[in-house]
C-alpha atoms as a PDB file:
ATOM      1  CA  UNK A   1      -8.944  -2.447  -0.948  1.00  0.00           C
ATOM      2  CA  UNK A   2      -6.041  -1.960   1.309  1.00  0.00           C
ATOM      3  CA  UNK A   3      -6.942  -2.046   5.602  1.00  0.00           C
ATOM      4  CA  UNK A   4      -4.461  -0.659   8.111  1.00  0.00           C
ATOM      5  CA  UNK A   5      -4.278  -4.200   8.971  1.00  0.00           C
ATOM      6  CA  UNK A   6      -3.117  -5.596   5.389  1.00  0.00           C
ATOM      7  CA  UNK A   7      -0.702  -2.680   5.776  1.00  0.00           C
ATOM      8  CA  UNK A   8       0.716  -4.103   8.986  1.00  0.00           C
ATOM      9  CA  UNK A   9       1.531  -7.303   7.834  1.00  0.00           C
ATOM     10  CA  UNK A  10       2.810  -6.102   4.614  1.00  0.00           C
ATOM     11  CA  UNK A  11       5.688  -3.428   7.424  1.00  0.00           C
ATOM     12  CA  UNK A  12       6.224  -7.039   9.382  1.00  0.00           C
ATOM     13  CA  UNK A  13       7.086  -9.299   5.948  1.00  0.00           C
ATOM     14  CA  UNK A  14       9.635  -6.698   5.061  1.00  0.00           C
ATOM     15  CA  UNK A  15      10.526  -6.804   8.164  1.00  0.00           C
ATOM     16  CA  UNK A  16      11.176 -10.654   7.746  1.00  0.00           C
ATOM     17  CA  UNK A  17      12.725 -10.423   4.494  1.00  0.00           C
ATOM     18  CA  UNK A  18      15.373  -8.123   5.919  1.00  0.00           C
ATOM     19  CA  UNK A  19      16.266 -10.184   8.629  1.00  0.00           C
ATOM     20  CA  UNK A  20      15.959 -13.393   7.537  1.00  0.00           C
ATOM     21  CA  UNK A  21      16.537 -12.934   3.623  1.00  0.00           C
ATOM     22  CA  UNK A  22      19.425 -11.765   1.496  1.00  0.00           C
ATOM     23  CA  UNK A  23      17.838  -8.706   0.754  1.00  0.00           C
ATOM     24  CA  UNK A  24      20.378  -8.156  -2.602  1.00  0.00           C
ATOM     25  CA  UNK A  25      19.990 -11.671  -3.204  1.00  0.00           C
ATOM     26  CA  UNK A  26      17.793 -10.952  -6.795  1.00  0.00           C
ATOM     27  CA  UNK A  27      16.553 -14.907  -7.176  1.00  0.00           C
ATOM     28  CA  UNK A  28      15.090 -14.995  -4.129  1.00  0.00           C
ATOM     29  CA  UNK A  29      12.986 -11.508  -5.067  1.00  0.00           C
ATOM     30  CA  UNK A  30      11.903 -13.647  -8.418  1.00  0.00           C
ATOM     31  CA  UNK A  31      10.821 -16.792  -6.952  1.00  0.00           C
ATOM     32  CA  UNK A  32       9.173 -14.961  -3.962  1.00  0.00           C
ATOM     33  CA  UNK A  33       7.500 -11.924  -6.471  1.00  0.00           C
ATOM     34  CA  UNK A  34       6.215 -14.295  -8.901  1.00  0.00           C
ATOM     35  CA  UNK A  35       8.231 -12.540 -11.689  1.00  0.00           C
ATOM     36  CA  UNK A  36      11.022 -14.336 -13.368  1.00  0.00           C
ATOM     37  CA  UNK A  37      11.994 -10.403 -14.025  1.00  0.00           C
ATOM     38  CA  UNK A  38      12.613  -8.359 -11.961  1.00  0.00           C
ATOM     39  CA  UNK A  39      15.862  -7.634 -11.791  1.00  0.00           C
ATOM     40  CA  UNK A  40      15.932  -5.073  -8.077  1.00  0.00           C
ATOM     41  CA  UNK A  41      18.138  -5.140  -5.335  1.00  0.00           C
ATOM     42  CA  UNK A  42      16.537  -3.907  -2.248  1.00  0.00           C
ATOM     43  CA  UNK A  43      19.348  -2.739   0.953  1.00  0.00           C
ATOM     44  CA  UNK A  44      18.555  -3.086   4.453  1.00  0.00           C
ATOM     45  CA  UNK A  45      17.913   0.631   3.680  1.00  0.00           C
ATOM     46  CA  UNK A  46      15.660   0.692   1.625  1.00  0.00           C
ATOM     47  CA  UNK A  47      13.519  -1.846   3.564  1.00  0.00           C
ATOM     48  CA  UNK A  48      13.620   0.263   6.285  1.00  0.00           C
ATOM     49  CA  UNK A  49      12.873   3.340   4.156  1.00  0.00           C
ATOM     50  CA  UNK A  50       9.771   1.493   3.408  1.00  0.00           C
ATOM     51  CA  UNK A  51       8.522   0.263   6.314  1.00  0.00           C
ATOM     52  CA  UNK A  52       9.019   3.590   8.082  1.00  0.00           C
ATOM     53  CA  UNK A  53       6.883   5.050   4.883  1.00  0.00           C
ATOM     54  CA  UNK A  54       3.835   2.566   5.474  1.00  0.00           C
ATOM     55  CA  UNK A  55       4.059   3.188   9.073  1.00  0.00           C
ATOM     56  CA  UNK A  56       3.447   6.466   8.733  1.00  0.00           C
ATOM     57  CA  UNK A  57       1.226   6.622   5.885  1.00  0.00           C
ATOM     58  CA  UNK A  58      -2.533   7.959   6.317  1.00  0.00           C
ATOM     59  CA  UNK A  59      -5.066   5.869   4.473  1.00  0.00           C
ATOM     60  CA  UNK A  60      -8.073   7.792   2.723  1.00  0.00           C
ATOM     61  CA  UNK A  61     -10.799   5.626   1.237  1.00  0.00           C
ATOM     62  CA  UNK A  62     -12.298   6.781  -2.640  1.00  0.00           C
ATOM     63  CA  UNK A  63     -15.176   5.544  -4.376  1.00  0.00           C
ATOM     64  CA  UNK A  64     -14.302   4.962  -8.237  1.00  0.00           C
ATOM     65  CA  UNK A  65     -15.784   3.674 -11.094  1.00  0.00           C
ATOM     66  CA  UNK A  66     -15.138  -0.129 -12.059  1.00  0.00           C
ATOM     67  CA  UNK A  67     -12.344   0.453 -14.106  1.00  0.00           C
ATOM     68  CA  UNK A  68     -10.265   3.114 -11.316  1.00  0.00           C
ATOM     69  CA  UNK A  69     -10.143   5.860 -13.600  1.00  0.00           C
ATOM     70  CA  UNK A  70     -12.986   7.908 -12.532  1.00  0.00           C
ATOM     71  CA  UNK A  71     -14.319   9.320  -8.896  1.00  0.00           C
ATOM     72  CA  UNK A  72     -17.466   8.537  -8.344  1.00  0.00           C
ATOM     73  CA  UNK A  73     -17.700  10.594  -5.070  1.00  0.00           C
ATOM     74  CA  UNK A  74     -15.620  14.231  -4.678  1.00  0.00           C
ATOM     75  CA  UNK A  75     -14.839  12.841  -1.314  1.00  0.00           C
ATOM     76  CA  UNK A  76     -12.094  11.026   0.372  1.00  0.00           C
ATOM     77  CA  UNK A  77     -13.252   8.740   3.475  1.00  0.00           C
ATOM     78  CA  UNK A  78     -11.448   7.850   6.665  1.00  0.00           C
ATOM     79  CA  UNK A  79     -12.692   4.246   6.723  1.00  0.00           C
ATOM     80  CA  UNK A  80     -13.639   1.813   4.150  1.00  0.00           C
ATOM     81  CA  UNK A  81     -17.328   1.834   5.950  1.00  0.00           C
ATOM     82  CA  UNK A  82     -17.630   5.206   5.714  1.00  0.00           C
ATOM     83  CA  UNK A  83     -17.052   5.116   2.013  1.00  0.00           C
ATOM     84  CA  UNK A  84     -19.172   2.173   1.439  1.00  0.00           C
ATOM     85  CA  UNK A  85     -22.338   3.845   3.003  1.00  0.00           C
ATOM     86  CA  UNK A  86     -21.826   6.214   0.079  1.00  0.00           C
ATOM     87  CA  UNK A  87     -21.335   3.551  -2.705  1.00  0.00           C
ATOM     88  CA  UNK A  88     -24.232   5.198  -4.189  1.00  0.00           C
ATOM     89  CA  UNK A  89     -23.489   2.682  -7.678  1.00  0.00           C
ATOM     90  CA  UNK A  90     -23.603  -1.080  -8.438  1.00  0.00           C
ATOM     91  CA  UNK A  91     -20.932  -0.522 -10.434  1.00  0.00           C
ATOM     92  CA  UNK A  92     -18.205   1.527  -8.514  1.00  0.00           C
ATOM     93  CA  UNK A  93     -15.967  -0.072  -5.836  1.00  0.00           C
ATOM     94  CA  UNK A  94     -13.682   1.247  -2.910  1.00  0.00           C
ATOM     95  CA  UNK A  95     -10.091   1.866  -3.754  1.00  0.00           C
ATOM     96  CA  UNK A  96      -7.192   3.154  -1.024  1.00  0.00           C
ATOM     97  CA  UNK A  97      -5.173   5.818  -0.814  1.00  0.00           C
ATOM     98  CA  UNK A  98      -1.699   5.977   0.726  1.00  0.00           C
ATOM     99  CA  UNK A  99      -0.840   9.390   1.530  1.00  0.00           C
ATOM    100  CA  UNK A 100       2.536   9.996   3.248  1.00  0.00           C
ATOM    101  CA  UNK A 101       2.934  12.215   6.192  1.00  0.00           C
ATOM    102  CA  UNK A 102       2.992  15.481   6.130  1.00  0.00           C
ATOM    103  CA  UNK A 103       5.823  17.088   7.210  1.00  0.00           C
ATOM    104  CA  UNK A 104       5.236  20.879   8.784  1.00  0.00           C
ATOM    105  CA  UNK A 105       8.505  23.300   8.314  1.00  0.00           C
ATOM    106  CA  UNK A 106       9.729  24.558  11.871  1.00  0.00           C
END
């Protein structure tokens, strides 16, 4: 389960990788990943995009079944404690939700 917190330091490595990596370097992105694969190149830009994405993001807290594929709850929680006082099952667990912003028209 994702906190606001693991979010934060997930906007300050990208951070770090843009300044201090070659961000279309693609080795680096396979050592540092963990797979010999991937093949992306990420621009300043699109780091940015994403950081500015996460930033803004709401996180909503869901109670699922053990494998994800099921809601166990019709619900969507503002904190992970809310959800987990109703973690009504042994066998469901807490998942996150990244929502973007929502943008109103003018």
């Amino acid at each position: 389960m994702l906190t606001r917190q693991d979010i934060l330091l997930i906007i300050a490595a990208l951070q770090f990788w843009a300044e201090e990596m070659d961000p279309e370097e693609t080795h680096l992105l396979k050592i540092y990943s963990g797979d010999a694969n991937v093949d992306q190149i990420w621009t300043s830009a699109d780091i940015q995009r994403l950081r500015t994405q996460l930033n803004s993001a709401k996180l909503k807290y869901a109670v699922t079944n053990v494998g994800g594929t099921e809601f166990l709850t019709p619900e969507l929680f503002s904190t992970p404690e809310s959800a987990e006082q109703s973690h009504f099952s042994e066998t469901g667990q807490i998942g996150t939700l990244i929502l973007p912003e929502i943008k109103t028209r003018d």
